[in-house]
Protein backbone atom coordinates (compact mmCIF):
# COMPACT_ATOMS: atom_id res chain seq x y z
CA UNK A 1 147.18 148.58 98.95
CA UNK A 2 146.91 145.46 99.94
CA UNK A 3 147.39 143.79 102.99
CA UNK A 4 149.24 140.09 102.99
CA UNK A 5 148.03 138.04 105.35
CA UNK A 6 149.96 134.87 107.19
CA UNK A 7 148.08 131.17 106.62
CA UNK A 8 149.27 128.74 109.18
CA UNK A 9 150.20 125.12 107.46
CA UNK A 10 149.17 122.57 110.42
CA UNK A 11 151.56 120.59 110.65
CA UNK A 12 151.90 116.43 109.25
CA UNK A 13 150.59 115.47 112.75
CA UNK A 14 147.55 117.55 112.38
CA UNK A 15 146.34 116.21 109.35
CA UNK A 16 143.62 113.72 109.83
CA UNK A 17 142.33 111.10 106.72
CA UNK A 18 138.58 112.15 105.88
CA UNK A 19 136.01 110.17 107.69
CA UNK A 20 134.09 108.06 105.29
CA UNK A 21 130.59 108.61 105.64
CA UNK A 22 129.16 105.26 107.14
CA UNK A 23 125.97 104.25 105.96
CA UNK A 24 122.89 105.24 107.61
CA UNK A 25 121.32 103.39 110.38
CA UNK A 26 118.00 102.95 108.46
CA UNK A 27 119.92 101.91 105.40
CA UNK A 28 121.72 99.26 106.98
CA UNK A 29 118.18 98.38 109.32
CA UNK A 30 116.27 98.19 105.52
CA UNK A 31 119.09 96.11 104.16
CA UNK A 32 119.08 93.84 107.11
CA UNK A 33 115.47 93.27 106.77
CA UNK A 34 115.59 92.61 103.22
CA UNK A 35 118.07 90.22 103.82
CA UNK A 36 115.96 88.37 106.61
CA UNK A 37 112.95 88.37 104.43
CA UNK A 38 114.99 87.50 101.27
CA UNK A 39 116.23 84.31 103.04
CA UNK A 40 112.56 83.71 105.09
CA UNK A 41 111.24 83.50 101.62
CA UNK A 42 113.93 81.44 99.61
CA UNK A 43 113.70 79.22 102.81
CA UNK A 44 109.94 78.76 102.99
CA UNK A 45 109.92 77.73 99.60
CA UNK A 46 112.25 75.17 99.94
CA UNK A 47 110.37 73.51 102.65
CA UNK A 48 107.63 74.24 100.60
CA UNK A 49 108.91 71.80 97.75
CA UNK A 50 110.03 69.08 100.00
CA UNK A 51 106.68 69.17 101.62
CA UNK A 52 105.12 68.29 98.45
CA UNK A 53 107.73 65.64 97.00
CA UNK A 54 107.70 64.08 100.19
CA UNK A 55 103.67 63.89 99.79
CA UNK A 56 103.86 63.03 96.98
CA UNK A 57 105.52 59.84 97.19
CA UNK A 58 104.15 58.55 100.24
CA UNK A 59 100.34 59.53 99.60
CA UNK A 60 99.83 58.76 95.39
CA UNK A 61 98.19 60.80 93.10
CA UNK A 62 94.06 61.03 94.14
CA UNK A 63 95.24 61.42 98.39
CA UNK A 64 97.98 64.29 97.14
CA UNK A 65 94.95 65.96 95.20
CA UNK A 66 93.07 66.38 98.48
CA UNK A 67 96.32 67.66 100.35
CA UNK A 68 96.79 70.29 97.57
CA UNK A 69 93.41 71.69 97.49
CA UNK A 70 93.61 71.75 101.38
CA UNK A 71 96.93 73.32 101.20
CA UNK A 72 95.30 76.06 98.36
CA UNK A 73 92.36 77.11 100.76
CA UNK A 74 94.47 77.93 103.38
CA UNK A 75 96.68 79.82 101.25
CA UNK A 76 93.55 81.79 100.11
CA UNK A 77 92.61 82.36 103.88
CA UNK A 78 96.29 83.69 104.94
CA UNK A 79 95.96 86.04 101.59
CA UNK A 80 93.03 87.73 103.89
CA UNK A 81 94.57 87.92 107.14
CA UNK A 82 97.73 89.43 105.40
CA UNK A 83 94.92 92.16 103.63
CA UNK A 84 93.59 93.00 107.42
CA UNK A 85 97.44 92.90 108.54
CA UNK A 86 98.54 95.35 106.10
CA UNK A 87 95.35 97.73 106.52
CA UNK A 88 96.22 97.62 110.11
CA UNK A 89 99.67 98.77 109.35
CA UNK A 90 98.09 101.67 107.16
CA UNK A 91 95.94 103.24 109.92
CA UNK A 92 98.52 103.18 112.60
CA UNK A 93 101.26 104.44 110.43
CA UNK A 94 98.75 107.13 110.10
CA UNK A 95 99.59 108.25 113.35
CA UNK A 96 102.35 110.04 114.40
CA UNK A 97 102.90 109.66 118.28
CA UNK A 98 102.98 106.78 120.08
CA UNK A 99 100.30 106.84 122.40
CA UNK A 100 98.09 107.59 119.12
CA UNK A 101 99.12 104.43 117.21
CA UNK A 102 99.08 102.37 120.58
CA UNK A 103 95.55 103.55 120.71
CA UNK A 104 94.53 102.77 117.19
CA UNK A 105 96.02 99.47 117.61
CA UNK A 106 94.19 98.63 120.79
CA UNK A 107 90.56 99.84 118.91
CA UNK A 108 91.85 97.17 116.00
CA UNK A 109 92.61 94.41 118.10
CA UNK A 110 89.31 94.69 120.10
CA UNK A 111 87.51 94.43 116.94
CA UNK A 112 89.58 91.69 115.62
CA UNK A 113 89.11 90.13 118.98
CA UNK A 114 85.33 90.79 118.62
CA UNK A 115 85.07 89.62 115.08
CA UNK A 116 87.16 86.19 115.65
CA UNK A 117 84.41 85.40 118.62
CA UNK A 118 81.31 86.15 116.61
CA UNK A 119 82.79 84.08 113.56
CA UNK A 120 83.53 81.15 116.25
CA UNK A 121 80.46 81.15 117.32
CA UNK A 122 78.66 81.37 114.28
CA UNK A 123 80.92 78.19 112.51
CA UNK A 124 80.01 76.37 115.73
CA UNK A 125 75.96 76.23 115.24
């Protein structure tokens, strides 16, 4: 035997449209900072090229040689700060509270700090 049971229909009222999944907070966080850096860089590089027009014209051929290798060397210099930048991000990512990280940033920075004043003093002799 078996036994029928009654299923209630809710009525028109009731029923509700599906709620769209919206897209994640860190989705939307990673986009937006793709977005930021995406223009940072297109914009950068723009200045970038009217920089050098612009020097160019006004300084001639041998004088715009000079402002291209300075321009090179401190490229090469920010490529090493970006290195030490990124290692920092490394070791306090390594953490996973924040008092940790806070502390492992605070033993970077005195170093850095440390390292920046023996480096001054030694260009300065």
């Amino acid at each position: 035997m078996s036994r029928l049971e009654t299923v209630a229909v809710p009525e028109q009222s009731d029923w509700q449209e599906p709620e769209q999944k919206s897209q994640s907070p860190r989705f939307s966080t990673l986009l937006g900072g793709s977005l930021v850096m995406l223009i940072g860089s297109g914009l950068v590089s723009l200045i970038n090229f009217g920089f050098n027009v612009a020097m160019a014209r006004m300084l001639g051929p041998a004088a715009f040689s000079n402002v291209t290798a300075a321009v090179t060397l401190l490229m090469l210099f920010s490529a090493v700060t970006l290195s030490f930048q990124l290692v920092a991000a490394k070791f306090v990512a390594l953490n996973d509270t924040l008092p940790e990280q806070a502390g492992v940033y605070r033993g970077l920075m005195r170093r850095a700090w440390f390292v920046s004043i023996l480096l001054g003093a030694g260009l300065s002799l």
